[in-house]
C-alpha atoms as a PDB file:
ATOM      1  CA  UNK A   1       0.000   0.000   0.000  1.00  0.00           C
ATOM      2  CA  UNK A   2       1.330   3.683  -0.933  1.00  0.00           C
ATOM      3  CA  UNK A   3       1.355   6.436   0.960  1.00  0.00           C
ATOM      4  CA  UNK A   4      -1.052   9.421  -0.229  1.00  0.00           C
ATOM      5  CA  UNK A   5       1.226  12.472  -1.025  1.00  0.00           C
ATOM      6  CA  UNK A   6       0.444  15.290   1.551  1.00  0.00           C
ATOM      7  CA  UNK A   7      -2.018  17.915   0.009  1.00  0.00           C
ATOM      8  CA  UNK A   8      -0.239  21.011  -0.969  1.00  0.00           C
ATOM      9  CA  UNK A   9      -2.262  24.412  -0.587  1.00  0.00           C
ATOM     10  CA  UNK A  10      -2.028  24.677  -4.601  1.00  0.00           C
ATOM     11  CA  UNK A  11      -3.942  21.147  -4.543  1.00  0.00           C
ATOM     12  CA  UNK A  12      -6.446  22.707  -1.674  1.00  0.00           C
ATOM     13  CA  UNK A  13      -7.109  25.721  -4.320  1.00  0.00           C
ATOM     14  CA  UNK A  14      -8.432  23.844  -6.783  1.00  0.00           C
ATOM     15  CA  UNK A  15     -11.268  22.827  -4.282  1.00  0.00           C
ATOM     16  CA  UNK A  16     -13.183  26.272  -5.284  1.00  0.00           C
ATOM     17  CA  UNK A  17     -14.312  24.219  -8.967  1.00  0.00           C
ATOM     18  CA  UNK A  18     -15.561  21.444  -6.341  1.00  0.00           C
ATOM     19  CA  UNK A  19     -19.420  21.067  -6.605  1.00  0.00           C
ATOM     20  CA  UNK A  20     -21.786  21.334  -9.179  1.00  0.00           C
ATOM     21  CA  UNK A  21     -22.662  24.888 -10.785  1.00  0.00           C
ATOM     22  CA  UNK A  22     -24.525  26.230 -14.151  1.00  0.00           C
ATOM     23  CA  UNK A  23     -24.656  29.003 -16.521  1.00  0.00           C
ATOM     24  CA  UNK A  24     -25.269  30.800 -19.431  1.00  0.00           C
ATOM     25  CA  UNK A  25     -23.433  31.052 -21.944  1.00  0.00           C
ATOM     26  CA  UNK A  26     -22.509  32.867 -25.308  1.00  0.00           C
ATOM     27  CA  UNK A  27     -21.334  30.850 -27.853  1.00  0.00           C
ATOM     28  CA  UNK A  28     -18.850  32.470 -30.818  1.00  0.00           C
ATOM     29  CA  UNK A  29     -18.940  30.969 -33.803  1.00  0.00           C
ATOM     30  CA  UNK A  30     -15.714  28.427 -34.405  1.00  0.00           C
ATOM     31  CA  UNK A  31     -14.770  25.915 -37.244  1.00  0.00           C
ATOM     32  CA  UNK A  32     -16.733  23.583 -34.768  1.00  0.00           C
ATOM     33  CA  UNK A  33     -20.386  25.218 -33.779  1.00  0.00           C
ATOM     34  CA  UNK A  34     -21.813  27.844 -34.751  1.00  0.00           C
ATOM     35  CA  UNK A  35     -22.706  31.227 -32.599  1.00  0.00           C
ATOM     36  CA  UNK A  36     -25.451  31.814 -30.151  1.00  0.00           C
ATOM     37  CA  UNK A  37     -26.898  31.244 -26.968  1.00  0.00           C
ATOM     38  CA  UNK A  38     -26.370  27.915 -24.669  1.00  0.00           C
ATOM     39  CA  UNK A  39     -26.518  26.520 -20.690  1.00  0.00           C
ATOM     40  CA  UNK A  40     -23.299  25.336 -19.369  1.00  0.00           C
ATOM     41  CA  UNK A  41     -23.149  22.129 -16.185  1.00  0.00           C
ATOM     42  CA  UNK A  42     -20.386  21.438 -14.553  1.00  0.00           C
ATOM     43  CA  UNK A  43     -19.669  19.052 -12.001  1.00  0.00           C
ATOM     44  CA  UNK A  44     -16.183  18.341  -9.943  1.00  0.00           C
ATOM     45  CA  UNK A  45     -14.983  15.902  -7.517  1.00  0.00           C
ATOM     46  CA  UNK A  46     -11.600  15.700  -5.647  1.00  0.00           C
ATOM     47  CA  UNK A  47      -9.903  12.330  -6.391  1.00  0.00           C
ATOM     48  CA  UNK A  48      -7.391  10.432  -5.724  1.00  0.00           C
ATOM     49  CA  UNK A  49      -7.099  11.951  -2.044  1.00  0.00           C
ATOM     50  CA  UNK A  50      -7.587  15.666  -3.533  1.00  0.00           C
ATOM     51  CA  UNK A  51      -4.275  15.877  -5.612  1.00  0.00           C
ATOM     52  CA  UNK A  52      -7.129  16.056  -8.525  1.00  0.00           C
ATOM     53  CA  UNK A  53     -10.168  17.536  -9.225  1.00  0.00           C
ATOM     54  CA  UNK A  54     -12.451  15.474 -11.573  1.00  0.00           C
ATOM     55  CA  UNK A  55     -14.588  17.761 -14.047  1.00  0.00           C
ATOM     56  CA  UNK A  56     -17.785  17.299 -16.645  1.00  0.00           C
ATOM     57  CA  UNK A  57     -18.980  19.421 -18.706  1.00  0.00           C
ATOM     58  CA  UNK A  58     -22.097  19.329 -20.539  1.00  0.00           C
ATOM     59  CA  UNK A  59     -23.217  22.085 -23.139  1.00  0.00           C
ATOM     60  CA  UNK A  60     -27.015  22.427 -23.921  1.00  0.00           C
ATOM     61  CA  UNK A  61     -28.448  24.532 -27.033  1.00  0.00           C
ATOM     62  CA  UNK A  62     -31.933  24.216 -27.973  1.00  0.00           C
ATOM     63  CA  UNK A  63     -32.804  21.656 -25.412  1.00  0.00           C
ATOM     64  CA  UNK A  64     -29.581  19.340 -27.061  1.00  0.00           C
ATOM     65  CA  UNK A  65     -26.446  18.436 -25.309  1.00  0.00           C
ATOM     66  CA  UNK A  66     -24.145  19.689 -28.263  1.00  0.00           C
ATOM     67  CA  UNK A  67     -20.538  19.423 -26.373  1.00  0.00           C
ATOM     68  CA  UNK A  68     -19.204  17.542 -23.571  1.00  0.00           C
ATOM     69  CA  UNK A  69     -16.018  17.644 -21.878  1.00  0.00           C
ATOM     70  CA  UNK A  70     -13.992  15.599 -18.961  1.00  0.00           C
ATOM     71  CA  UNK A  71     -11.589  17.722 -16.972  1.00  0.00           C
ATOM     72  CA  UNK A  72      -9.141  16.318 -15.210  1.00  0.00           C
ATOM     73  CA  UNK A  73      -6.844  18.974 -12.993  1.00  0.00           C
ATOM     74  CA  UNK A  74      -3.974  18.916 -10.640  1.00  0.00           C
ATOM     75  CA  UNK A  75      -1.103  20.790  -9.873  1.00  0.00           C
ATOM     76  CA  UNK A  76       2.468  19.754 -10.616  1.00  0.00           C
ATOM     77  CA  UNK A  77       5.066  20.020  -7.590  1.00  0.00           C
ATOM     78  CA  UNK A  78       7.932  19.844  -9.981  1.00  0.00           C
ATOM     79  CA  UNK A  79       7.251  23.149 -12.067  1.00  0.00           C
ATOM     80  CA  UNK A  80       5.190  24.506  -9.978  1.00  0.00           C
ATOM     81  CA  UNK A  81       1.837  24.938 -12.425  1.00  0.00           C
ATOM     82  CA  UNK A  82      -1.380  23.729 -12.823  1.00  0.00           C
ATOM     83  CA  UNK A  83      -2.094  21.468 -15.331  1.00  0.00           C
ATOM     84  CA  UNK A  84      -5.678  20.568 -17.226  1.00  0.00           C
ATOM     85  CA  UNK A  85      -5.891  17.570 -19.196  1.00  0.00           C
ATOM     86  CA  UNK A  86      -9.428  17.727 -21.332  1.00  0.00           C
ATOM     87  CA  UNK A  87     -11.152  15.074 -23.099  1.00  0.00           C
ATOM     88  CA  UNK A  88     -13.943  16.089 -25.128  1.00  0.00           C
ATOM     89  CA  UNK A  89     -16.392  14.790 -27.796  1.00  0.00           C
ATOM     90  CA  UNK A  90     -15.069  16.856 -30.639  1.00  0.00           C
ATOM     91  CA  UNK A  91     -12.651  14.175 -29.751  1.00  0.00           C
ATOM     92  CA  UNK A  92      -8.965  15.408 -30.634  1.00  0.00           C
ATOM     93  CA  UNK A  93      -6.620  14.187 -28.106  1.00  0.00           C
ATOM     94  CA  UNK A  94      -4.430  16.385 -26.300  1.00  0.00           C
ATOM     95  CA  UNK A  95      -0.699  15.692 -27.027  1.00  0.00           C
ATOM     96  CA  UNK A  96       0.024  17.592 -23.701  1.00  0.00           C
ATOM     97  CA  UNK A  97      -2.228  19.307 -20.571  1.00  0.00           C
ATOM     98  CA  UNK A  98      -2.989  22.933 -20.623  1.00  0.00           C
ATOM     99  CA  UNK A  99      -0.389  24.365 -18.113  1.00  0.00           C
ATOM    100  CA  UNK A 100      -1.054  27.367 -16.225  1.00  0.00           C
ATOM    101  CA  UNK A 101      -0.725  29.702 -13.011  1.00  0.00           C
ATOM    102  CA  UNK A 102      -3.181  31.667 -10.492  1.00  0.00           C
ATOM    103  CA  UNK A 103      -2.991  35.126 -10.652  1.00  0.00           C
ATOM    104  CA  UNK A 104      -5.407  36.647  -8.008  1.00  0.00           C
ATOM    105  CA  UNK A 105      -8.743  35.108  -8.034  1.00  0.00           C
ATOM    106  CA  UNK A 106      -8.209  33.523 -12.157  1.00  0.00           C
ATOM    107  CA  UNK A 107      -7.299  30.687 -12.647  1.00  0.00           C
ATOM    108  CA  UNK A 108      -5.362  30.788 -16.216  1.00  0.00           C
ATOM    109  CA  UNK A 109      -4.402  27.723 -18.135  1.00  0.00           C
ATOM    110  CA  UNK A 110      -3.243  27.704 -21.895  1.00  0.00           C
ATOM    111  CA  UNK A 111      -2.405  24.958 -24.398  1.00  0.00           C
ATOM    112  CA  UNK A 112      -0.712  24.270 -27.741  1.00  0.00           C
ATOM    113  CA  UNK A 113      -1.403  21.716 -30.416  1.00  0.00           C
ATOM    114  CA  UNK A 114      -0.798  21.223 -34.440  1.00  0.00           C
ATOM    115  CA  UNK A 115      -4.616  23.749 -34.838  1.00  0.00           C
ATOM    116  CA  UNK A 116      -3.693  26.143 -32.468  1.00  0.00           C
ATOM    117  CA  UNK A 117      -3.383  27.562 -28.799  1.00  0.00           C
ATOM    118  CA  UNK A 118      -6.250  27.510 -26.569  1.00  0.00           C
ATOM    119  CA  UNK A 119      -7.147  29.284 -23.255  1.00  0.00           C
ATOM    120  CA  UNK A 120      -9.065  29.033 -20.535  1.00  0.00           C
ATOM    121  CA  UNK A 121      -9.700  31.320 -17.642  1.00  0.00           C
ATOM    122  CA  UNK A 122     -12.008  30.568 -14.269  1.00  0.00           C
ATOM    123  CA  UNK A 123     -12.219  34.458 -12.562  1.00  0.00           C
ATOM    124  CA  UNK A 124     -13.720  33.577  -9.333  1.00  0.00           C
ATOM    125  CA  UNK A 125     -15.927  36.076  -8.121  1.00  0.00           C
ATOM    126  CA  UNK A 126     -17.090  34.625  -4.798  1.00  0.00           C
ATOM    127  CA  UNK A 127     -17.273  30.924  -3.603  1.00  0.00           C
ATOM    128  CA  UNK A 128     -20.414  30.180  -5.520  1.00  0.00           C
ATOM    129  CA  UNK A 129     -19.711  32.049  -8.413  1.00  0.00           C
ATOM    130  CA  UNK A 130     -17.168  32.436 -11.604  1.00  0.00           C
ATOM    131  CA  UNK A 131     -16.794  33.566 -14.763  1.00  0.00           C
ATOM    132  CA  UNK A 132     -15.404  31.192 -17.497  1.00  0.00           C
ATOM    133  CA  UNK A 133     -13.709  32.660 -20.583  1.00  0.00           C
ATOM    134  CA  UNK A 134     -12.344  30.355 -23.623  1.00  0.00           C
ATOM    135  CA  UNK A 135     -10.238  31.492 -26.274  1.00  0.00           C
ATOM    136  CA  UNK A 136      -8.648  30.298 -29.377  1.00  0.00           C
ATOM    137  CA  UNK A 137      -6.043  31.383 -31.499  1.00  0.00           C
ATOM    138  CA  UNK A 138      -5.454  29.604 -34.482  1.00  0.00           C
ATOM    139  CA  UNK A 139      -2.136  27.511 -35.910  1.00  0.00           C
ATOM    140  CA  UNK A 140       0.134  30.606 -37.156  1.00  0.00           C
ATOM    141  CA  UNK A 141      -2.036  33.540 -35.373  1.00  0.00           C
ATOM    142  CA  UNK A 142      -1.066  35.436 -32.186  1.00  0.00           C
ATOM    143  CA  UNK A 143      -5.009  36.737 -32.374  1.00  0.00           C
ATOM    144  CA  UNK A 144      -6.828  35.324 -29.901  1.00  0.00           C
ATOM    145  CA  UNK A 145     -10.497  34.698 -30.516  1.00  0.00           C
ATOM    146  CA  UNK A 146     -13.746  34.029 -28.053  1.00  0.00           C
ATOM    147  CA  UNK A 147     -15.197  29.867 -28.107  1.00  0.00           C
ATOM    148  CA  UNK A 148     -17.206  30.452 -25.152  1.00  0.00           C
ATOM    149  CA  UNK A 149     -17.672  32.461 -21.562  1.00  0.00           C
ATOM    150  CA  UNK A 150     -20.274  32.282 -19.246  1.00  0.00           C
ATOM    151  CA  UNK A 151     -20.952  33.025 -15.477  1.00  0.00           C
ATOM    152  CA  UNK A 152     -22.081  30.013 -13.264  1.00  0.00           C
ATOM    153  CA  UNK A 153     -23.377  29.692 -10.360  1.00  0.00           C
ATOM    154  CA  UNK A 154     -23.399  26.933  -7.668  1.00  0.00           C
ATOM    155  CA  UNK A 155     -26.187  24.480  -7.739  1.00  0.00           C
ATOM    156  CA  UNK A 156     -25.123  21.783  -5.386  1.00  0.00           C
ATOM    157  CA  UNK A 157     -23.410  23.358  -2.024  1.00  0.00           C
ATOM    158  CA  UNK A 158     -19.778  21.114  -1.096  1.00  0.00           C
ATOM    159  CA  UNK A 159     -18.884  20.255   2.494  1.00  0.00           C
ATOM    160  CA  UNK A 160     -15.454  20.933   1.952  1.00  0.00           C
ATOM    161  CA  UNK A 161     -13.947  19.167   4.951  1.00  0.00           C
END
């Protein structure tokens, strides 16, 4: 039997995505979906003794679930980031995690792969309540370019003990 790795306070501030929250949403209009109006669900766990946070995602437009995304985040001792690994049903698979830093209250995290960079940014505004932002910039393009944001709001309150 291992040993759990003590939890770090980088690990414990990943606990403020713990619950389950929804929002709207504003869709932009990508080489995947096109623009408009949507509800956003998301739902974390800690796991693995709270070195990671579990995530889903679940999109709904016009009564349809039209995207859904696993999240799986932790923070790396070694460099000193956090790191989001996403698995989604447009289905491309990440050749590496989005990597990223707290600055404040946001939570950024960007990746790169062969189509582009990507960004995403969790501004907390209060325990039950943050603003998601993701961006895009395509292969070749420093221009960065809105996917989706939204504001959500806890649903489901977490006993965080």
């Amino acid at each position: 039997m291992t040993t759990p790795s003590p939890l770090r306070p980088e690990h414990q501030r990943l606990q403020a995505l713990l619950g389950s929250f929804e929002g709207d949403e504003q869709v932009s209009a990508t080489p995947w979906t096109s623009a408009g109006a949507a509800k956003g669900y998301l739902s974390a766990e800690s796991d693995l003794g709270g070195l990671f946070l579990n995530q889903t995602y679940r999109q709904v437009r016009d009564g349809q679930t039209t995207f859904e995304a696993r999240n799986i985040f932790g923070f790396d001792v070694k460099d000193g980031t956090y790191k989001l690994y996403q698995f989604d049903t447009v289905g491309f698979v990440p050749p590496a995690p989005a990597t990223g830093t707290w600055s404040g209250d946001e939570l950024v995290l960007e990746k790169s792969s062969p189509r582009g960079k990507a960004r995403s940014r969790y501004q907390f505004e209060d325990q039950d309540r943050f603003r998601l932002r993701v961006e895009f910039a395509p292969a070749g393009s420093d221009i960065w370019q809105d996917v989706v944001s939204g504001v959500y709001r806890r649903i489901v309150p977490v006993d965080h003990q």
